[in-house]
N, C-alpha and C. Protein backbone atom coordinates (compact mmCIF):
# COMPACT_ATOMS: atom_id res chain seq x y z
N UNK A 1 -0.63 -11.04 -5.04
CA UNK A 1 -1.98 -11.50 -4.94
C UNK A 1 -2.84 -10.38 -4.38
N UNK A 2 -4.14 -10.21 -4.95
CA UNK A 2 -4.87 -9.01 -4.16
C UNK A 2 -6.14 -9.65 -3.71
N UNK A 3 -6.87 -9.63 -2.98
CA UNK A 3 -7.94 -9.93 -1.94
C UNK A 3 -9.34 -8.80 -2.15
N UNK A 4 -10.06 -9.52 -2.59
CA UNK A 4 -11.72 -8.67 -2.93
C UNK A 4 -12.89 -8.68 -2.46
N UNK A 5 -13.16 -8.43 -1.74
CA UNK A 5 -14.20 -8.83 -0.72
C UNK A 5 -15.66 -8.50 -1.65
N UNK A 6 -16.50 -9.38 -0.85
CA UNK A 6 -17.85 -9.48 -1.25
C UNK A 6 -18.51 -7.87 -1.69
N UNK A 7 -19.54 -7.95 -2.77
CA UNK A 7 -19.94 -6.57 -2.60
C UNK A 7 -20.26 -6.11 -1.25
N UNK A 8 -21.06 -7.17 -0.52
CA UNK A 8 -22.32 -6.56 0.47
C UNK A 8 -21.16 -6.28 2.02
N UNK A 9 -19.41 -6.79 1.94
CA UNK A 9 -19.11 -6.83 2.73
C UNK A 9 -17.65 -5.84 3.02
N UNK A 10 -17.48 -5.46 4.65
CA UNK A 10 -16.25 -4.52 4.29
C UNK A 10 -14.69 -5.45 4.55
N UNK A 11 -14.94 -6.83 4.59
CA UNK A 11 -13.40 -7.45 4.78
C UNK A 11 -13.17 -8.11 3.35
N UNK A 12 -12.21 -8.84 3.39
CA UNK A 12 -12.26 -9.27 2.35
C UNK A 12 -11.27 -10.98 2.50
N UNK A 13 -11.49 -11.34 3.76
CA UNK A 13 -11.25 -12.19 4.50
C UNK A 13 -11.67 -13.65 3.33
N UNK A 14 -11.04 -14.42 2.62
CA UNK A 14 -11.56 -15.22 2.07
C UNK A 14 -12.28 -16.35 2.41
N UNK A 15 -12.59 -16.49 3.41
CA UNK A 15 -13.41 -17.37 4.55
C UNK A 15 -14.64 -16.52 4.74
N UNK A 16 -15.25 -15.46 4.23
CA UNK A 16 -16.32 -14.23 4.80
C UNK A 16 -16.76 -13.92 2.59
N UNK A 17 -16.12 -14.73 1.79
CA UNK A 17 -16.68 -14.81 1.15
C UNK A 17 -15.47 -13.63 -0.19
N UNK A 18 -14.61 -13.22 0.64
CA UNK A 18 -13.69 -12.53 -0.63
C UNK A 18 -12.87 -13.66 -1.62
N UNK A 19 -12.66 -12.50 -2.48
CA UNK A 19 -12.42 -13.38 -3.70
C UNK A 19 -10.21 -12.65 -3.60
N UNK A 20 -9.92 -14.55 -3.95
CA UNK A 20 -8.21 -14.28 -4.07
C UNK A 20 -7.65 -14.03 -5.72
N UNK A 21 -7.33 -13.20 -6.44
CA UNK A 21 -7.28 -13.15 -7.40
C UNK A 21 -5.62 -12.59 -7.89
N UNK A 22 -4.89 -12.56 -8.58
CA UNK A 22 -3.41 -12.31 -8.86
C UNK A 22 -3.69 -10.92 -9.31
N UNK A 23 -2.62 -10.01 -9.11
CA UNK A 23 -3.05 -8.86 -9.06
C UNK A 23 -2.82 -7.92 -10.79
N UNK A 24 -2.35 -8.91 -11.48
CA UNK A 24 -2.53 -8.30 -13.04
C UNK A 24 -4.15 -8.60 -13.34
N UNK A 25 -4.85 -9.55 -12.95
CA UNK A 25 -5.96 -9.60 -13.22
C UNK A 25 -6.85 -9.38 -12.54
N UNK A 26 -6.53 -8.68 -11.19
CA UNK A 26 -7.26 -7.34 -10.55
C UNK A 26 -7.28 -5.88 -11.27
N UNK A 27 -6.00 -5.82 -11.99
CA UNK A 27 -5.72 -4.60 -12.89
C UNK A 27 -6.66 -4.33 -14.11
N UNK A 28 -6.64 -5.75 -14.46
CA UNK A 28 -7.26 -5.33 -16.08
C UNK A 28 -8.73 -5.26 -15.69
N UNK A 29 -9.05 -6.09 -14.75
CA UNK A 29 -10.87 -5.92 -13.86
C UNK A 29 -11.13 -4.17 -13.75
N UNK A 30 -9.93 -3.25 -13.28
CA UNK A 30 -10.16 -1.95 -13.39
C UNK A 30 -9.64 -1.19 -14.07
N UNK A 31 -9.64 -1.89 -15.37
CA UNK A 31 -9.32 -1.26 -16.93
C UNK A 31 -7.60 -0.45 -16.98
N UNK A 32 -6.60 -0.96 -16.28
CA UNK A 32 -5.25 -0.83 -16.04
C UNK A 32 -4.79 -1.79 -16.98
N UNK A 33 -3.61 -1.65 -17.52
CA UNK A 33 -3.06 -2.31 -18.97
C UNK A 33 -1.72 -2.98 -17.98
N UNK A 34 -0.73 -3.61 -18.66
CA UNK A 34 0.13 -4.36 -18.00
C UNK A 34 1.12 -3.42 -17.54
N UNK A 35 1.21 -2.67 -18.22
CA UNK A 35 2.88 -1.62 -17.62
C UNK A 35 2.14 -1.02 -16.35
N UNK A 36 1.18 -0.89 -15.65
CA UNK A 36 -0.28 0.27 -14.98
C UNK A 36 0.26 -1.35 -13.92
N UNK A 37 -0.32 -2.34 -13.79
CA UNK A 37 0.37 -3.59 -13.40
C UNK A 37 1.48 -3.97 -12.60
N UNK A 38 2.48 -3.75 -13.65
CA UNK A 38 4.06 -3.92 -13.41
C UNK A 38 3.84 -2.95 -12.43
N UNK A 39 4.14 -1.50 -12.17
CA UNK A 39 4.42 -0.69 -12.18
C UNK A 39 3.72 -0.72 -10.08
N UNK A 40 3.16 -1.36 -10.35
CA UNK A 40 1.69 -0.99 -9.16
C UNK A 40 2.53 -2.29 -8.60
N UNK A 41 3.13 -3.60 -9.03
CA UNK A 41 3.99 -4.83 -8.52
C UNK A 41 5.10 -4.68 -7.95
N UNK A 42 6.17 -3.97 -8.55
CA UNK A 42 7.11 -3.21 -8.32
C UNK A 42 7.10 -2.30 -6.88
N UNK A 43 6.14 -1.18 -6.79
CA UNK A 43 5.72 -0.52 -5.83
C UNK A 43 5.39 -1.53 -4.83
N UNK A 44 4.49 -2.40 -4.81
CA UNK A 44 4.47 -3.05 -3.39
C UNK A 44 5.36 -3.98 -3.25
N UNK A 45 6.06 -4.49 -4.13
CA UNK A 45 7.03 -5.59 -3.64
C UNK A 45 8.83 -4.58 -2.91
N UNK A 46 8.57 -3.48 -3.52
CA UNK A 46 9.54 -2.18 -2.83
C UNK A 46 8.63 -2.03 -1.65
N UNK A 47 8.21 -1.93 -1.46
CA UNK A 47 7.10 -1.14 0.34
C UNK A 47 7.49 -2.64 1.09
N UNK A 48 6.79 -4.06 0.41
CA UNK A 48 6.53 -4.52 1.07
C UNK A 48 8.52 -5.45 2.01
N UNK A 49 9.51 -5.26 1.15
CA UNK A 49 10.85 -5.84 1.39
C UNK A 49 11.08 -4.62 2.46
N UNK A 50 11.07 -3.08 2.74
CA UNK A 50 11.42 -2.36 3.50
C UNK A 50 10.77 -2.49 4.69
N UNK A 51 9.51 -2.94 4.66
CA UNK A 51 8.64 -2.97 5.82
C UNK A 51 9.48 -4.30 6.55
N UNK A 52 9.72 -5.62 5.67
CA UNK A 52 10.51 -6.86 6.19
C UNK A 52 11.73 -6.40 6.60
N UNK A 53 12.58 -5.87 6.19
CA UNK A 53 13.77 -5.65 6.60
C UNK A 53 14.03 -4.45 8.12
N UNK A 54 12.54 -3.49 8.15
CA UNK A 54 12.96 -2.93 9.31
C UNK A 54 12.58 -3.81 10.37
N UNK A 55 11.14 -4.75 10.42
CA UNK A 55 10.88 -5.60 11.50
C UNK A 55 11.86 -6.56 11.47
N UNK A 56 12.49 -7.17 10.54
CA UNK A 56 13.36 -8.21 10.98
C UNK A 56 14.23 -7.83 11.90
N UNK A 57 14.50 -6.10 11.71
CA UNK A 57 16.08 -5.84 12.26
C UNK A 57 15.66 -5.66 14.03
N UNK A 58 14.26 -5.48 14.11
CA UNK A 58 13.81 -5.23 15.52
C UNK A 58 13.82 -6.65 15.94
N UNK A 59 13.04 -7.81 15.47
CA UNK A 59 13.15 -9.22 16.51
C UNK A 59 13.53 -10.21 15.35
N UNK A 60 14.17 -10.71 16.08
CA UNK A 60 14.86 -11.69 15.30
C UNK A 60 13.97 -13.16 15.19
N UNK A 61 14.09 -13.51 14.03
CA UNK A 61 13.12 -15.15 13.93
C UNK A 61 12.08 -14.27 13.15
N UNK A 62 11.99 -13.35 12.47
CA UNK A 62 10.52 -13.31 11.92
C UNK A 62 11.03 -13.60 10.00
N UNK A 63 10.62 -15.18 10.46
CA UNK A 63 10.91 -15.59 8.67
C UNK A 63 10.15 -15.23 8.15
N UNK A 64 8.71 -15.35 8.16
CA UNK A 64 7.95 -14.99 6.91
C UNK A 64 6.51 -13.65 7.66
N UNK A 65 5.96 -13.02 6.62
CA UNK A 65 5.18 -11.83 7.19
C UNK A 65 3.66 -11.97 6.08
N UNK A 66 2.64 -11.43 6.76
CA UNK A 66 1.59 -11.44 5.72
C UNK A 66 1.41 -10.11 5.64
N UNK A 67 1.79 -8.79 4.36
CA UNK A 67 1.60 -7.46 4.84
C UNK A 67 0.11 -7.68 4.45
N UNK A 68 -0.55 -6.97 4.70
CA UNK A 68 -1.71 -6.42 4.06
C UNK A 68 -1.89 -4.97 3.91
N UNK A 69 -1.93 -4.27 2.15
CA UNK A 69 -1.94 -3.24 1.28
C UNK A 69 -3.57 -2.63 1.24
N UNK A 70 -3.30 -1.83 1.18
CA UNK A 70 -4.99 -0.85 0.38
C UNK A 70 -4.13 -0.14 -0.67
N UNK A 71 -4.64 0.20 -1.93
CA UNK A 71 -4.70 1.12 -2.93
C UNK A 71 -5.90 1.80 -2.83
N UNK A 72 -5.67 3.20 -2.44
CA UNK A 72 -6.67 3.88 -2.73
C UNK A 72 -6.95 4.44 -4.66
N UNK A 73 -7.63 5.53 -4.35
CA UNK A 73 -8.32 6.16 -6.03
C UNK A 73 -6.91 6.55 -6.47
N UNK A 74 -6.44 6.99 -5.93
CA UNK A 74 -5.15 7.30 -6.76
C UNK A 74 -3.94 6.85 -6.63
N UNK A 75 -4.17 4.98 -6.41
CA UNK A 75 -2.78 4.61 -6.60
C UNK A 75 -1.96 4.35 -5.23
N UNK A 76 -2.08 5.42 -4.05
CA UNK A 76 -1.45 5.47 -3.27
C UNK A 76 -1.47 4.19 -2.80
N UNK A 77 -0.13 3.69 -1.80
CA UNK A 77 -0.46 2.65 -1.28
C UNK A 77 -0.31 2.70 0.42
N UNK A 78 -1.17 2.25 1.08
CA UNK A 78 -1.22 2.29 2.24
C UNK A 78 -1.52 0.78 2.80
N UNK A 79 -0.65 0.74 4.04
CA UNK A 79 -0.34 -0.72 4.96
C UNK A 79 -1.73 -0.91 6.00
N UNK A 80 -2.39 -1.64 5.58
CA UNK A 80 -3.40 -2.16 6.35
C UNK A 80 -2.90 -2.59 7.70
N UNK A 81 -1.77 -4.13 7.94
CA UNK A 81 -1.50 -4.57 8.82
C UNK A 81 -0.79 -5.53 8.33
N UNK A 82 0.75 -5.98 9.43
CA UNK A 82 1.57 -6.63 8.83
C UNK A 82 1.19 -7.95 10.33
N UNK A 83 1.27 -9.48 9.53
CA UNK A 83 1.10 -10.71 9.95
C UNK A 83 2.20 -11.20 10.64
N UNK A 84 2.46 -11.66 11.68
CA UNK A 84 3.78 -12.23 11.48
C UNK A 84 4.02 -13.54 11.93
N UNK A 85 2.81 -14.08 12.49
CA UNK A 85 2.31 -14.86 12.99
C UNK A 85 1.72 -16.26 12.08
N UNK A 86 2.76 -17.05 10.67
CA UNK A 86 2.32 -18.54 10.52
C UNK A 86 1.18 -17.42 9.25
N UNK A 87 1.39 -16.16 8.71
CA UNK A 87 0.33 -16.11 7.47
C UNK A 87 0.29 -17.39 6.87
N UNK A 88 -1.36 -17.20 6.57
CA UNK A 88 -2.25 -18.37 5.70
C UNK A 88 -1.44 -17.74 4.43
N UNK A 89 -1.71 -18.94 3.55
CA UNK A 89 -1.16 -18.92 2.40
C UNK A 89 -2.10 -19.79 1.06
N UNK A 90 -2.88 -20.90 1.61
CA UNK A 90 -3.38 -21.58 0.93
C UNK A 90 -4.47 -20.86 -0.03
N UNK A 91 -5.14 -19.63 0.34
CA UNK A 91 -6.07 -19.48 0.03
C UNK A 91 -5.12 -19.15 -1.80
N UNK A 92 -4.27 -18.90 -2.05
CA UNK A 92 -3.46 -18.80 -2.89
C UNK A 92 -3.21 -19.80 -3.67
N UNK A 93 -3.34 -21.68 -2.88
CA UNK A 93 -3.35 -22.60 -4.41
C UNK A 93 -3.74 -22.44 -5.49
N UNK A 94 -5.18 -22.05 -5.73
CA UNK A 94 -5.90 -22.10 -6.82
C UNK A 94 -5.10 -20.77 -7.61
N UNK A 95 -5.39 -19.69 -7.04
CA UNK A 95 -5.25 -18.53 -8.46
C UNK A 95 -3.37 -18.90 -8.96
N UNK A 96 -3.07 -18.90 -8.08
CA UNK A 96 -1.49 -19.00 -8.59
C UNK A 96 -0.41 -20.15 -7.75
N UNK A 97 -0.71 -21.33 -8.65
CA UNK A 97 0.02 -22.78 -7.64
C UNK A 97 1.41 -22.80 -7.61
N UNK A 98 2.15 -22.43 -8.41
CA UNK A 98 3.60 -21.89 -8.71
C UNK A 98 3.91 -20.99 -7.30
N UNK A 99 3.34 -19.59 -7.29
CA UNK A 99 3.86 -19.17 -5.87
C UNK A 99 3.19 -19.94 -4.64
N UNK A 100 2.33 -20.75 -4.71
CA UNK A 100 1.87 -21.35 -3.62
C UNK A 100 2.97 -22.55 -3.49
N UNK A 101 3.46 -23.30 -3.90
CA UNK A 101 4.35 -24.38 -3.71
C UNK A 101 5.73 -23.31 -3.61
N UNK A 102 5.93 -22.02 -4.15
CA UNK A 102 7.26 -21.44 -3.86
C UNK A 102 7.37 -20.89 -2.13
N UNK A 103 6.13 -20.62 -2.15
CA UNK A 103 5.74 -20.30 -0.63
C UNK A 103 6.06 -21.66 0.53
N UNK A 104 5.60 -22.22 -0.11
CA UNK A 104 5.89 -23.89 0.79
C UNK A 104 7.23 -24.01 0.87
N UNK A 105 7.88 -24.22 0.29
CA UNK A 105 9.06 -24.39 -0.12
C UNK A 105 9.67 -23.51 0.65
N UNK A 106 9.74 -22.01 0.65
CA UNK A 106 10.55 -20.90 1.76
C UNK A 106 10.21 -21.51 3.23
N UNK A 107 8.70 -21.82 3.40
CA UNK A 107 8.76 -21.99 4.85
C UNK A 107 8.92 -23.51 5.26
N UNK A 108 9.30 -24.40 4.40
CA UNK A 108 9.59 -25.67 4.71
C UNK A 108 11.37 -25.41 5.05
N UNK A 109 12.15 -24.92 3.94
CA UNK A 109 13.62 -24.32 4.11
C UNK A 109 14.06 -23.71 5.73
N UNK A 110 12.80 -23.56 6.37
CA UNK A 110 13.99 -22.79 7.56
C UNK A 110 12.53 -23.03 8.61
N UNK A 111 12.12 -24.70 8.64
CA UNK A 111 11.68 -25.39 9.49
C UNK A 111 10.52 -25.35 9.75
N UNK A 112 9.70 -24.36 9.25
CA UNK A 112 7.93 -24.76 9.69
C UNK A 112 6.87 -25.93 9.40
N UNK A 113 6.79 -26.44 10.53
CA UNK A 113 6.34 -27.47 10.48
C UNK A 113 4.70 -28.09 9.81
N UNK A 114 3.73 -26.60 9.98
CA UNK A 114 2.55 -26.72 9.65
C UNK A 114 2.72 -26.09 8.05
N UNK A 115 3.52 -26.15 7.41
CA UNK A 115 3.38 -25.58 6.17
C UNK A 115 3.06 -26.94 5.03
N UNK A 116 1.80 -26.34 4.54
CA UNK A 116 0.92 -27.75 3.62
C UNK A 116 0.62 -27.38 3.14
C-alpha cells in the first residue's frame, strides 16, 4: 500500500487528508508499467521482512510493525520510521479489503484484542 499526501501538505497521514492507494496503481499514476511495479514490491517486501526479523530478534512480542518507506527520484528506498505500537490498518479497507481482512486475521491469530 503507498500513502499520498495532499498537494498543499508535507504528511501524508490519511486523517490530514492523504490519499491510501495500492501501490501498482501508484506506479502506473507515475507512468511505471507492471514489471517497474513488481520489481519496486519485491524490493520493499525484501527491506521490509529484514527490518522485522532484526527488531524481532532484539525484543521479543513484536507481532506486527507499521514500516514506513520513501522512494526517492531514483527508486532508492529509504525507511521513514518503523511502528510497533497496534499500526492502524483500516485506512486500508477500502483500496484493498482482501489484505485488510488478511491483516485482521494475523492479528486476531496471536491475540489482539482491538483488531476490527
Amino acid at each position: 500500500m503507498a500513502k499520498i499526501a495532499r498537494k498543499d501538505k508535507n504528511v501524508n497521514n490519511h486523517y490530514q487528508g492523504g490519499e491510501v492507494v495500492t501501490l501498482r496503481r501508484l506506479m502506473r499514476k507515475k507512468g511505471a508499467g507492471a514489471s517497474a511495479a513488481n520489481a519496486l514490491q519485491n524490493r520493499l517486501q525484501g527491506a521490509s521482512l529484514r527490518i522485522a526479523r532484526a527488531l524481532s530478534k532484539r525484543r521479543a512480542g513484536m507481532h506486527e510493525m507499521g514500516i514506513d518507506f520513501g522512494v526517492d527520484a531514483g527508486r532508492r528506498i529509504r525507511v521513514i520510521e518503523v511502528n510497533s505500537n497496534h499500526p492502524q490498518f483500516h485506512p486500508l479497507k477500502t483500496p484493498d479489503r482482501a489484505m485488510y481482512d488478511r491483516m485482521l486475521s494475523y492479528a486476531r491469530s496471536y491475540g489482539r484484542k482491538t483488531a476490527r
